[in-house]
C-alpha atoms as a PDB file:
ATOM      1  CA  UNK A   1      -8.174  38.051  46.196  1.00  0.00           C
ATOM      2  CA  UNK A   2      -5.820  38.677  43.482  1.00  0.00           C
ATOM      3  CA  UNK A   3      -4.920  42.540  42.390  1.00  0.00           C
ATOM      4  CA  UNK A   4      -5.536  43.650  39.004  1.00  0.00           C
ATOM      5  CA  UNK A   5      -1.625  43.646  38.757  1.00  0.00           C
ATOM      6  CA  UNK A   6      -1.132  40.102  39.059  1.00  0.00           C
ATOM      7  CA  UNK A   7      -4.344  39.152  36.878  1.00  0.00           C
ATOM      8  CA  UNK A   8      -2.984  41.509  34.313  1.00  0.00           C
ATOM      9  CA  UNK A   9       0.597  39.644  34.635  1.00  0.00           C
ATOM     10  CA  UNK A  10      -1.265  36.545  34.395  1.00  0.00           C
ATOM     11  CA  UNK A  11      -3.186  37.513  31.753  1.00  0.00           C
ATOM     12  CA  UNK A  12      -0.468  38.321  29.371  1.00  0.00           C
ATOM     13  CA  UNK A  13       1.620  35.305  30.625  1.00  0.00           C
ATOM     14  CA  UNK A  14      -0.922  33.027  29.050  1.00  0.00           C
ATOM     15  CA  UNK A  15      -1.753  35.437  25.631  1.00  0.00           C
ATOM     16  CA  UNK A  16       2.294  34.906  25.277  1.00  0.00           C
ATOM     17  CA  UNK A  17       2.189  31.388  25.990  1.00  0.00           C
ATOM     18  CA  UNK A  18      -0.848  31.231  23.242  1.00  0.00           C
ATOM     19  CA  UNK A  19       0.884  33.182  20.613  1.00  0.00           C
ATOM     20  CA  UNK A  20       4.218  30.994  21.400  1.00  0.00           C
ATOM     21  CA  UNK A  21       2.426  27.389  21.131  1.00  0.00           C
ATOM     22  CA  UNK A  22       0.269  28.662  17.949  1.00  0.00           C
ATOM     23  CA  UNK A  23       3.531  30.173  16.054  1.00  0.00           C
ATOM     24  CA  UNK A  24       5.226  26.127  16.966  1.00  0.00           C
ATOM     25  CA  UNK A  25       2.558  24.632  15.872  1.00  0.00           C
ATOM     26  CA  UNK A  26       2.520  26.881  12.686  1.00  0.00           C
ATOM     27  CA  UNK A  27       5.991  26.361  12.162  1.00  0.00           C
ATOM     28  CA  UNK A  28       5.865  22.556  12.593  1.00  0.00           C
ATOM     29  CA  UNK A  29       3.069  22.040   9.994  1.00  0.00           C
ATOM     30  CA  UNK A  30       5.598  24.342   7.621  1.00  0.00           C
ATOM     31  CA  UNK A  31       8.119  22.134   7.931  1.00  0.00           C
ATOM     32  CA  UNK A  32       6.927  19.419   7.712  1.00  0.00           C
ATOM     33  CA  UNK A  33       8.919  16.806   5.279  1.00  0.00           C
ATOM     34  CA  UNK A  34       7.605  16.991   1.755  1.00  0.00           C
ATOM     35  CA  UNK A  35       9.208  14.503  -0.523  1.00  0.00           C
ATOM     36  CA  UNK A  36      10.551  15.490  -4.373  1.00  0.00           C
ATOM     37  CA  UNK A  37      10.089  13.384  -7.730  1.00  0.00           C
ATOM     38  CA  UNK A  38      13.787  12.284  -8.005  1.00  0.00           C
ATOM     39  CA  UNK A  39      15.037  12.670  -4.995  1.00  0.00           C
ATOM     40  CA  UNK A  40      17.938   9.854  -4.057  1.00  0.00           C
ATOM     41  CA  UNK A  41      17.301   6.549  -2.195  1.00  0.00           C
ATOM     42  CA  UNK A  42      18.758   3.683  -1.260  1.00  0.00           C
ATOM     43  CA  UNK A  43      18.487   1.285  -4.004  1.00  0.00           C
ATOM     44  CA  UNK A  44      16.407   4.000  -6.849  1.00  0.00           C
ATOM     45  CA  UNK A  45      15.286   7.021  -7.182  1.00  0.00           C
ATOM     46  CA  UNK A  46      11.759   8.209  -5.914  1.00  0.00           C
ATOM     47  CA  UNK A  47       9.305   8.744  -8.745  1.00  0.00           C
ATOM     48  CA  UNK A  48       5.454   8.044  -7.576  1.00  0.00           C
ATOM     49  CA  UNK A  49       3.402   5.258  -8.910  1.00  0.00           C
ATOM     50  CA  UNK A  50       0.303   7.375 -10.721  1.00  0.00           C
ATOM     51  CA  UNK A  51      -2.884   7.065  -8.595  1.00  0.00           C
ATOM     52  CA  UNK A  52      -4.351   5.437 -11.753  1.00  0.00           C
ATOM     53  CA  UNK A  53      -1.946   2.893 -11.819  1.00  0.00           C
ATOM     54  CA  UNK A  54      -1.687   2.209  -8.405  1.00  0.00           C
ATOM     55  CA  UNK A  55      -5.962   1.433  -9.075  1.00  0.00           C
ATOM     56  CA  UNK A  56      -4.990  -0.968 -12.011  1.00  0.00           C
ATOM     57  CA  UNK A  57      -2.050  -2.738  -9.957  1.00  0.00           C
ATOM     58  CA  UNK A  58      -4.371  -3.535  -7.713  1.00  0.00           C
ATOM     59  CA  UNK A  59      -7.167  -4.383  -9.479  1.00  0.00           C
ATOM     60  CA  UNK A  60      -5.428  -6.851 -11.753  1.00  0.00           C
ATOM     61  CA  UNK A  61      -3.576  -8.370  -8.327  1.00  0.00           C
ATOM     62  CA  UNK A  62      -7.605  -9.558  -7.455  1.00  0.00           C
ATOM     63  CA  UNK A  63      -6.826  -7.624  -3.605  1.00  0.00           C
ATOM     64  CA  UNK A  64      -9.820  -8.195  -1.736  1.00  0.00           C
ATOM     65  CA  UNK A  65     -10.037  -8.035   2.550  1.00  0.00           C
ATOM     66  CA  UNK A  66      -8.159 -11.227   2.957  1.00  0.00           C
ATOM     67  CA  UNK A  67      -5.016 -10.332   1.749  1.00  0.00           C
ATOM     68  CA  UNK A  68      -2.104  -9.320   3.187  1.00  0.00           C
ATOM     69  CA  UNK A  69      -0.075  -6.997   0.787  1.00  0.00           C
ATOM     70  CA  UNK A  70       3.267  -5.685   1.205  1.00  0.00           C
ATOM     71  CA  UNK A  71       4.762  -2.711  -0.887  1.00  0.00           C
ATOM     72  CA  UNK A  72       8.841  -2.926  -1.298  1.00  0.00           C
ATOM     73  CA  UNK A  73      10.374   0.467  -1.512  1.00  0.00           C
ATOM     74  CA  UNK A  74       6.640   1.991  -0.159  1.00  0.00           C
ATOM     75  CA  UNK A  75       7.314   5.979  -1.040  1.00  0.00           C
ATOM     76  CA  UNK A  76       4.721   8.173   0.314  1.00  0.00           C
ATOM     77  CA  UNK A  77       2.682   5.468   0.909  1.00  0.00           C
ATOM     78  CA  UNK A  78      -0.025   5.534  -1.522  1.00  0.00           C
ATOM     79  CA  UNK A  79       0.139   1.629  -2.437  1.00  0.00           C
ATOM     80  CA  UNK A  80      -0.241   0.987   0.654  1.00  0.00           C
ATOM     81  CA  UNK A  81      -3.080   3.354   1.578  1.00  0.00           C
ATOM     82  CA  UNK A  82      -5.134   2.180  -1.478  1.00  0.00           C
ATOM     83  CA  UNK A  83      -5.045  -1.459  -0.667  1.00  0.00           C
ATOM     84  CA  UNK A  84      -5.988  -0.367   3.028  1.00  0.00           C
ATOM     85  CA  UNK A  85      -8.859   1.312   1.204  1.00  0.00           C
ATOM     86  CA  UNK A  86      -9.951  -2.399  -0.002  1.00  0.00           C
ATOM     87  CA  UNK A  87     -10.203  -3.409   3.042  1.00  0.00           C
ATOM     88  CA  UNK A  88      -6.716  -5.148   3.014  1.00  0.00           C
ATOM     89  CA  UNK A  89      -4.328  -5.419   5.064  1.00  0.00           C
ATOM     90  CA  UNK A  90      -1.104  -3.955   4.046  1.00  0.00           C
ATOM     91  CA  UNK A  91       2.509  -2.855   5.386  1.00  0.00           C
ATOM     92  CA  UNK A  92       4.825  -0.564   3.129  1.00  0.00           C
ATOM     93  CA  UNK A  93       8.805  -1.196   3.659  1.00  0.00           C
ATOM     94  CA  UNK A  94      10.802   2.078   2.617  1.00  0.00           C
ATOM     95  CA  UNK A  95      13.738   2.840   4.033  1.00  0.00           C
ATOM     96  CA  UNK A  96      13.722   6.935   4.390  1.00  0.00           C
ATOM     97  CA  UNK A  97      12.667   7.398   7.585  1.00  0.00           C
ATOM     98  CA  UNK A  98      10.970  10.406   6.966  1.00  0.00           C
ATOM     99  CA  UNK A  99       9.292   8.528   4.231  1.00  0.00           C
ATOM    100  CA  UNK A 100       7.671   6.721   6.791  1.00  0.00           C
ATOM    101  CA  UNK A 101       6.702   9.326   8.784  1.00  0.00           C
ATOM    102  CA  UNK A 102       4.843  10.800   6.359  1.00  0.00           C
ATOM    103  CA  UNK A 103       3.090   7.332   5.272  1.00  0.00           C
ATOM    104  CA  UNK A 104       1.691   6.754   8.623  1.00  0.00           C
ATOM    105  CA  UNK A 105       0.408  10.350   8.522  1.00  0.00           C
ATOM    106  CA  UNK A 106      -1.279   9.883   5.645  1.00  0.00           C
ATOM    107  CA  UNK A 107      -3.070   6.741   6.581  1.00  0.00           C
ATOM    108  CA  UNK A 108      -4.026   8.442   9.428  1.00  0.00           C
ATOM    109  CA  UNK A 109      -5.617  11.652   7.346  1.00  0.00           C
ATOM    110  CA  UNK A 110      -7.304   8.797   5.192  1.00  0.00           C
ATOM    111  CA  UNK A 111      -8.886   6.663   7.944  1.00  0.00           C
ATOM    112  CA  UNK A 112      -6.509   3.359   7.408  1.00  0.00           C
ATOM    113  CA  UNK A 113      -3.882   3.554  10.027  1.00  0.00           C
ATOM    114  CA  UNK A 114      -5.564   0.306  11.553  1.00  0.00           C
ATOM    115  CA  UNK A 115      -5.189  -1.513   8.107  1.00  0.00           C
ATOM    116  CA  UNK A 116      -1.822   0.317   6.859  1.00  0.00           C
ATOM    117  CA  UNK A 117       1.502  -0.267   8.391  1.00  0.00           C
ATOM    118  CA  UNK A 118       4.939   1.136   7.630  1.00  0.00           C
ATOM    119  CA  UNK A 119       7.771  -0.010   8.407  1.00  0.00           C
ATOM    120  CA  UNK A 120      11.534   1.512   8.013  1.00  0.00           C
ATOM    121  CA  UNK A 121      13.726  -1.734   6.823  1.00  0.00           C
ATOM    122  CA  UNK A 122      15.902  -2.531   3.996  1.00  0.00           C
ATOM    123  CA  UNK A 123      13.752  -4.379   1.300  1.00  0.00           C
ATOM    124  CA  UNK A 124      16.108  -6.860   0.707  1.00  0.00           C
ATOM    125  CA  UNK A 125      16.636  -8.295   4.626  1.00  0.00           C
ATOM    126  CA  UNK A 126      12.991  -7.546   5.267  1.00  0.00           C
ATOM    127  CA  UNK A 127      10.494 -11.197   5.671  1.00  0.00           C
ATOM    128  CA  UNK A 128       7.864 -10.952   3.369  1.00  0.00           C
ATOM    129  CA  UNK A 129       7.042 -14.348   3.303  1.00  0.00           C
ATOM    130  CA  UNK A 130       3.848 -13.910   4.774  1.00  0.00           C
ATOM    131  CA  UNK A 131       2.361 -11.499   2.101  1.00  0.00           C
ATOM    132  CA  UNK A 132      -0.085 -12.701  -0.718  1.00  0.00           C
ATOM    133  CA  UNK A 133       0.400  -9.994  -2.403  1.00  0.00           C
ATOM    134  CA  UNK A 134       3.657  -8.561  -3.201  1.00  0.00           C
ATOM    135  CA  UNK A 135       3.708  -4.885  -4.891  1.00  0.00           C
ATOM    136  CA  UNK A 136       6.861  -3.148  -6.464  1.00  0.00           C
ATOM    137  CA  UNK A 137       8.067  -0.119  -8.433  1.00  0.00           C
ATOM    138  CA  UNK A 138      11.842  -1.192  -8.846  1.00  0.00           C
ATOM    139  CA  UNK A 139      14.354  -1.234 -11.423  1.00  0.00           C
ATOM    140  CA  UNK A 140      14.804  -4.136 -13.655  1.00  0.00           C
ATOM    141  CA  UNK A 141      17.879  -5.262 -11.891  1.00  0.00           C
ATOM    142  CA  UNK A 142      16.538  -4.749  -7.961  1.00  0.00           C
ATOM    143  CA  UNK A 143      13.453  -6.994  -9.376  1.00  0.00           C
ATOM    144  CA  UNK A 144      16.507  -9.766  -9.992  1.00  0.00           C
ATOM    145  CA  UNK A 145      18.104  -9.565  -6.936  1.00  0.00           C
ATOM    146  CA  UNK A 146      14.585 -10.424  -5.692  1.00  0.00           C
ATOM    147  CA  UNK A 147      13.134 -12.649  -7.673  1.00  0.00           C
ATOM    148  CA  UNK A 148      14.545 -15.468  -6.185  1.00  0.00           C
ATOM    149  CA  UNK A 149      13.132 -14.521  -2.826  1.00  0.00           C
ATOM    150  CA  UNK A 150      10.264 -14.105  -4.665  1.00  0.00           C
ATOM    151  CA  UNK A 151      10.066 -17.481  -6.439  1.00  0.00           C
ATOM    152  CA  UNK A 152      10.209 -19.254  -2.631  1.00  0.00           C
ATOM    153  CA  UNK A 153       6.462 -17.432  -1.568  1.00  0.00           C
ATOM    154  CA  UNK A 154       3.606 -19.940  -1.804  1.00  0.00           C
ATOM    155  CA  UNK A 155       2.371 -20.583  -4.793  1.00  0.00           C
ATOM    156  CA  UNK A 156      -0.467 -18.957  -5.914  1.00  0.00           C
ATOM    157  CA  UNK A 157       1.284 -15.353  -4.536  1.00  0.00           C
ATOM    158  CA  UNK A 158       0.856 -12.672  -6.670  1.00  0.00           C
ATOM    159  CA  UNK A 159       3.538  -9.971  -7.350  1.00  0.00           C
ATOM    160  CA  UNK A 160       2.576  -6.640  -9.405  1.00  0.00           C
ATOM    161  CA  UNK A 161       5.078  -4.450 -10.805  1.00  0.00           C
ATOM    162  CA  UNK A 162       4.987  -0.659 -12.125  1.00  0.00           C
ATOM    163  CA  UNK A 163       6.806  -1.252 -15.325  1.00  0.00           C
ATOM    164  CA  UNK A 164      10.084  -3.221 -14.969  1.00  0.00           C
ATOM    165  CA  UNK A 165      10.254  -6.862 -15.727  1.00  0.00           C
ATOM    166  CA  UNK A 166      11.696  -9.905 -13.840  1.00  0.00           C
ATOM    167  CA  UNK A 167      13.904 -11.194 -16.643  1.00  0.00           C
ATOM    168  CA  UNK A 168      13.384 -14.605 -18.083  1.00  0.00           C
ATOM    169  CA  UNK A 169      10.219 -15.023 -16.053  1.00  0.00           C
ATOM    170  CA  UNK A 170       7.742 -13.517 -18.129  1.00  0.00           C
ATOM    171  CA  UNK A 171       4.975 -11.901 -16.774  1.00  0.00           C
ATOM    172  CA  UNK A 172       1.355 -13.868 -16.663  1.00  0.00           C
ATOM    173  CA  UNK A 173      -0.268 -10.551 -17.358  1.00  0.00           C
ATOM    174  CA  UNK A 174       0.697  -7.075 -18.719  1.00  0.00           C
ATOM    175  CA  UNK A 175      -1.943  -4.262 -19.035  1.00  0.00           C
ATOM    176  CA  UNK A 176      -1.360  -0.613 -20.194  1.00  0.00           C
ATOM    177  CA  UNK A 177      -3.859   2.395 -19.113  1.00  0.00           C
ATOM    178  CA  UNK A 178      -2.413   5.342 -21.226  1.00  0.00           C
ATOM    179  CA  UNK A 179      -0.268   4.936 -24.109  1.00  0.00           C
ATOM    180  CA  UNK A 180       0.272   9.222 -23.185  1.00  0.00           C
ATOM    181  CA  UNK A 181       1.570   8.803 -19.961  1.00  0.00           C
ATOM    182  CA  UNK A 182       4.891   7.869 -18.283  1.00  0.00           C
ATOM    183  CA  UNK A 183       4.789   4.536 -15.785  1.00  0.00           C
ATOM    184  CA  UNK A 184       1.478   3.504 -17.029  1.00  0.00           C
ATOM    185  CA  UNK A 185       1.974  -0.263 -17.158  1.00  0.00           C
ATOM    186  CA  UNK A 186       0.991  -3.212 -14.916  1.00  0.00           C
ATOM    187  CA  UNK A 187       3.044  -6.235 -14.764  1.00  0.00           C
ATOM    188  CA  UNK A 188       1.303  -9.419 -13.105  1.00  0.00           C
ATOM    189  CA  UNK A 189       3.015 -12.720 -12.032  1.00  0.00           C
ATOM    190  CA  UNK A 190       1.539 -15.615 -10.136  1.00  0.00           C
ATOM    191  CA  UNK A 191       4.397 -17.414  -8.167  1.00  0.00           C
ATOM    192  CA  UNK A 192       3.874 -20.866  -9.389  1.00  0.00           C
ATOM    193  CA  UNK A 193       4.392 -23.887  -8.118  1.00  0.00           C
ATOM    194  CA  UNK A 194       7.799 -25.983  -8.232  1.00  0.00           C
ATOM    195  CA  UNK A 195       7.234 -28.882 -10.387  1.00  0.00           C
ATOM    196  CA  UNK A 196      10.838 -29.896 -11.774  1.00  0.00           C
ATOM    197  CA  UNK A 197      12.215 -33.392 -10.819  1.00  0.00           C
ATOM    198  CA  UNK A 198      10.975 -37.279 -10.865  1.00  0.00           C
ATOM    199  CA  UNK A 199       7.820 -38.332 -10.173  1.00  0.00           C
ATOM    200  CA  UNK A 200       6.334 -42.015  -9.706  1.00  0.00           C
ATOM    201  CA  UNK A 201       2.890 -41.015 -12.273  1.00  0.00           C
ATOM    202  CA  UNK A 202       1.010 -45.116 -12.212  1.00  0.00           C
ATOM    203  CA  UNK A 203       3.302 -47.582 -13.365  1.00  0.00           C
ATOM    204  CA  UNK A 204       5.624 -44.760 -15.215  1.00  0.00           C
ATOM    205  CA  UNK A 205       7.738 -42.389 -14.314  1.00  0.00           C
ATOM    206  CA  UNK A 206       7.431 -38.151 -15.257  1.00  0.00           C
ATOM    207  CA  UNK A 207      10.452 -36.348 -15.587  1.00  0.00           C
ATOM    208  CA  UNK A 208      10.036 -32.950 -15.273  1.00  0.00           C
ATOM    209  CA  UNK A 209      12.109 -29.836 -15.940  1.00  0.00           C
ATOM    210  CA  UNK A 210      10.164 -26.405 -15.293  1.00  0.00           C
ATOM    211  CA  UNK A 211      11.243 -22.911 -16.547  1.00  0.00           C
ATOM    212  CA  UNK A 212       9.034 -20.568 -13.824  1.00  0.00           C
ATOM    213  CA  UNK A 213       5.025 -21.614 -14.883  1.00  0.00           C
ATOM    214  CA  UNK A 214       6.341 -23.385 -17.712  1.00  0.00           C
ATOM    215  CA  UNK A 215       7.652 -27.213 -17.678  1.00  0.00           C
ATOM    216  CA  UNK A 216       8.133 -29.693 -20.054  1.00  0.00           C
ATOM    217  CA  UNK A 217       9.583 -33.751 -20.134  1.00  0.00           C
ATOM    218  CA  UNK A 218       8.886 -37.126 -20.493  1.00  0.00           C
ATOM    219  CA  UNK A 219       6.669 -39.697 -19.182  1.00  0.00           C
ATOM    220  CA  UNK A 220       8.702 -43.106 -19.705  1.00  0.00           C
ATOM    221  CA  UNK A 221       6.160 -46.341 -19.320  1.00  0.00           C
ATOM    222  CA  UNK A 222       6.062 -50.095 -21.173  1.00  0.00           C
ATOM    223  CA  UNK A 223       9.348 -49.167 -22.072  1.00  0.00           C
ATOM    224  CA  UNK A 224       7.912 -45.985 -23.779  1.00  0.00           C
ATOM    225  CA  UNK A 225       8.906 -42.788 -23.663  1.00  0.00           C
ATOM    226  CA  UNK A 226       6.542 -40.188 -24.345  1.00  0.00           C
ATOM    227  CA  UNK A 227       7.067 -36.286 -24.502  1.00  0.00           C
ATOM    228  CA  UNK A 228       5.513 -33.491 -21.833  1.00  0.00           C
ATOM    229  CA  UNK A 229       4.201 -30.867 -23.946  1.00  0.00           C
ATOM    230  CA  UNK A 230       2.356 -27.483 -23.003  1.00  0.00           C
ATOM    231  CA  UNK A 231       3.262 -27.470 -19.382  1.00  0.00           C
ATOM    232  CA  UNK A 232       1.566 -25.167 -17.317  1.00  0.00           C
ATOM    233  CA  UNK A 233       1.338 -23.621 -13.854  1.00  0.00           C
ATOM    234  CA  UNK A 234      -0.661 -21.014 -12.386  1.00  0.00           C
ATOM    235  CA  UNK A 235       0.286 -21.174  -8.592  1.00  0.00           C
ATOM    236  CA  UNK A 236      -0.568 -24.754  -7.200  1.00  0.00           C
ATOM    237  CA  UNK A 237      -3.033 -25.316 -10.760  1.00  0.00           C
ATOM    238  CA  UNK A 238      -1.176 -27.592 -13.258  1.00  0.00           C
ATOM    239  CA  UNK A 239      -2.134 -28.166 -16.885  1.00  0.00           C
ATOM    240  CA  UNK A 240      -0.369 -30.470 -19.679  1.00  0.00           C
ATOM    241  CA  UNK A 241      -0.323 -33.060 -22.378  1.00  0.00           C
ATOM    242  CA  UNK A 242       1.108 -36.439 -23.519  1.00  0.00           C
ATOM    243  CA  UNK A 243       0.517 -37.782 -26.599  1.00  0.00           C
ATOM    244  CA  UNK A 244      -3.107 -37.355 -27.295  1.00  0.00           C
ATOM    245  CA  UNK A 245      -4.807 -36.780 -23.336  1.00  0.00           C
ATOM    246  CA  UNK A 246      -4.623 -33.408 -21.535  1.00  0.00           C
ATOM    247  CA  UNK A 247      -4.312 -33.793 -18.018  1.00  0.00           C
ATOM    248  CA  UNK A 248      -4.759 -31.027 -15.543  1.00  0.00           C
ATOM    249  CA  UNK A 249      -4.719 -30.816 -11.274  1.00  0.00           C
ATOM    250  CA  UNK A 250      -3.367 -29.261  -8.286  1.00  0.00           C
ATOM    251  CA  UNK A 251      -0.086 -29.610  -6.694  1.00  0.00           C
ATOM    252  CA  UNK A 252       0.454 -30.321  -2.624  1.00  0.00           C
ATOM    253  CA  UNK A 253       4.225 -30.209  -2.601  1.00  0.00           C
ATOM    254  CA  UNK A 254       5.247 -33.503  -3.572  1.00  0.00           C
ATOM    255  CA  UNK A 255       2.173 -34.594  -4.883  1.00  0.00           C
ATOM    256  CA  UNK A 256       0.041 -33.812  -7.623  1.00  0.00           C
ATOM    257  CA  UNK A 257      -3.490 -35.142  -8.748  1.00  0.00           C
ATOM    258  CA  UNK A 258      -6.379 -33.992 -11.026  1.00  0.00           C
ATOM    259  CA  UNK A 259      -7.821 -35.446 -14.400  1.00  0.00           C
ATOM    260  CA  UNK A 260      -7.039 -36.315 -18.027  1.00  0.00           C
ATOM    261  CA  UNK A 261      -9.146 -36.782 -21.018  1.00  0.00           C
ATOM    262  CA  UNK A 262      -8.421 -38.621 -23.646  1.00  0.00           C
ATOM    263  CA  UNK A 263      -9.015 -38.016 -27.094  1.00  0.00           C
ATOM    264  CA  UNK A 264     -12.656 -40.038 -27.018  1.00  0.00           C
ATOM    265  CA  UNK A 265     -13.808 -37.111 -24.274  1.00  0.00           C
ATOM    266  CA  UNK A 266     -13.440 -39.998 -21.711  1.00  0.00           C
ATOM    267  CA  UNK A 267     -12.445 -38.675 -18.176  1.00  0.00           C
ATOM    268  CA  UNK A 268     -10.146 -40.434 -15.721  1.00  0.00           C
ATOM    269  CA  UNK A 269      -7.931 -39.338 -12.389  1.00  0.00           C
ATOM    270  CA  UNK A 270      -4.974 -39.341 -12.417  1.00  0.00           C
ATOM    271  CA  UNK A 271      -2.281 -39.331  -9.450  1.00  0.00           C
ATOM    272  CA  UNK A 272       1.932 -38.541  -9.166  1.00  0.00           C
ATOM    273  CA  UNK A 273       4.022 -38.815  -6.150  1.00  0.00           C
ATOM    274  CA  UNK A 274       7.714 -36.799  -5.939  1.00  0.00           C
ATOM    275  CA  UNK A 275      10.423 -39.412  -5.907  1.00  0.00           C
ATOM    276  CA  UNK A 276      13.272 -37.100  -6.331  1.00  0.00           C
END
């Protein structure tokens, strides 16, 4: 049996030992990392995306369970945690390590880590190829070093930025939420689907020259040569005209096929193969 001594000793050993682990853990929790608006990074600055923003990026991107969103230059996170919140999956790529840190600890505090990845990698070496949704809050000239990364995704990808354009390639969408507010407009683009070049169309042949979703050309048949007017794409969804007959389809690489009408209202398919 143990003397009152030693039980005493014991005692206190483990009261320290209490006090010591509670003081760590007190002191951990104090410091740990807590980002600043402003504060240097790589490529820009860190300034959040607004929650409300974030809600309307996100909204007008369509996310729904099946996609698979990635967030360039991720920040705290919060892109990334709200698709999870959809039901989406999503990785953020931010290259502050402590960024990331904190990301995956606040997935974890929301109930997402299983949905919401983070990764520490330099956006512009990092494979997003796989993502249908592409998210961004980067300046103007970051979004041109990307875009044309960005123009090689499958068509029908959608990209959302806070902001900042992409250049020449004009958005398909642009929404504003608060004329009041700072960052409070959503940029939408659909990557679309490459169309330029020769094409065997019937007995003619449709030269094409695109400019992003927009395209325009000739269709040269019976020695005729007909103009390509109000050329369209939204992802692999083609729309045009020649002469009087609209004509609009899909497009499967180097085909394309879908129907025209004619000025009458009479409906017909119509077929083109790539021949260079």
């Amino acid at each position: 049996m143990k003397s009152k001594n030693a039980i005493s000793k014991s005692a206190i050993t483990l009261v320290l030992f209490l006090i010591t682990a509670g003081l760590f853990a007190q002191n951990s929790k104090n410091t740990e990392y807590v980002p600043h608006v402003g504060q240097a990074g790589k490529d820009v600055i860190w300034v959040p995306t607004p929650d409300a923003l974030v809600a309307k990026m996100l909204e007008i991107a369509k996310v729904t369970p099946q996609d698979y969103l990635i967030d360039l230059g991720s920040g705290d996170g919060r892109t990334v945690i709200a698709a999870a919140k959809l039901n989406a999956k999503a990785t953020g790529v931010e290259y502050n390590p402590d960024m990331v840190e904190l990301s995956k600890r606040r997935a974890t505090e929301a109930g997402v880590s299983d949905r919401a990845n983070f990764v520490k990698a330099d956006l512009f070496e990092y494979d997003f190829s796989d993502a249908t949704v592409i998210t961004m809050f980067l300046l103007p000239e970051i979004n041109l070093r990307l875009r044309p990364k960005l123009l090689d995704l499958k068509p029908g990808t959608r990209i959302v930025t806070n902001t900042f354009t992409m250049g020449e390639w004009q958005p398909d969408l642009e929404v504003t939420i608060d004329e009041n507010t700072s960052w409070n407009t959503a940029l939408l683009w659909i990557v679309p689907a490459k169309v330029e070049g020769t094409w065997k169309m019937g007995q003619g042949e449709l030269t094409l020259n695109q400019e992003f979703q927009k395209f325009f050309g000739t269709l040269k048949q019976d020695s005729k040569t007909n103009p390509v007017s109000e050329g369209k794409i939204n992802g692999d969804a083609i729309s045009f005209k020649i002469g009087g007959t609209a004509y609009i389809g899909h497009i499967n690489n180097n085909s394309m096929s879908g129907t025209s009408t004619g000025n009458g209202g009479n409906k017909t398919e119509w077929a083109a193969s790539k021949i260079k």
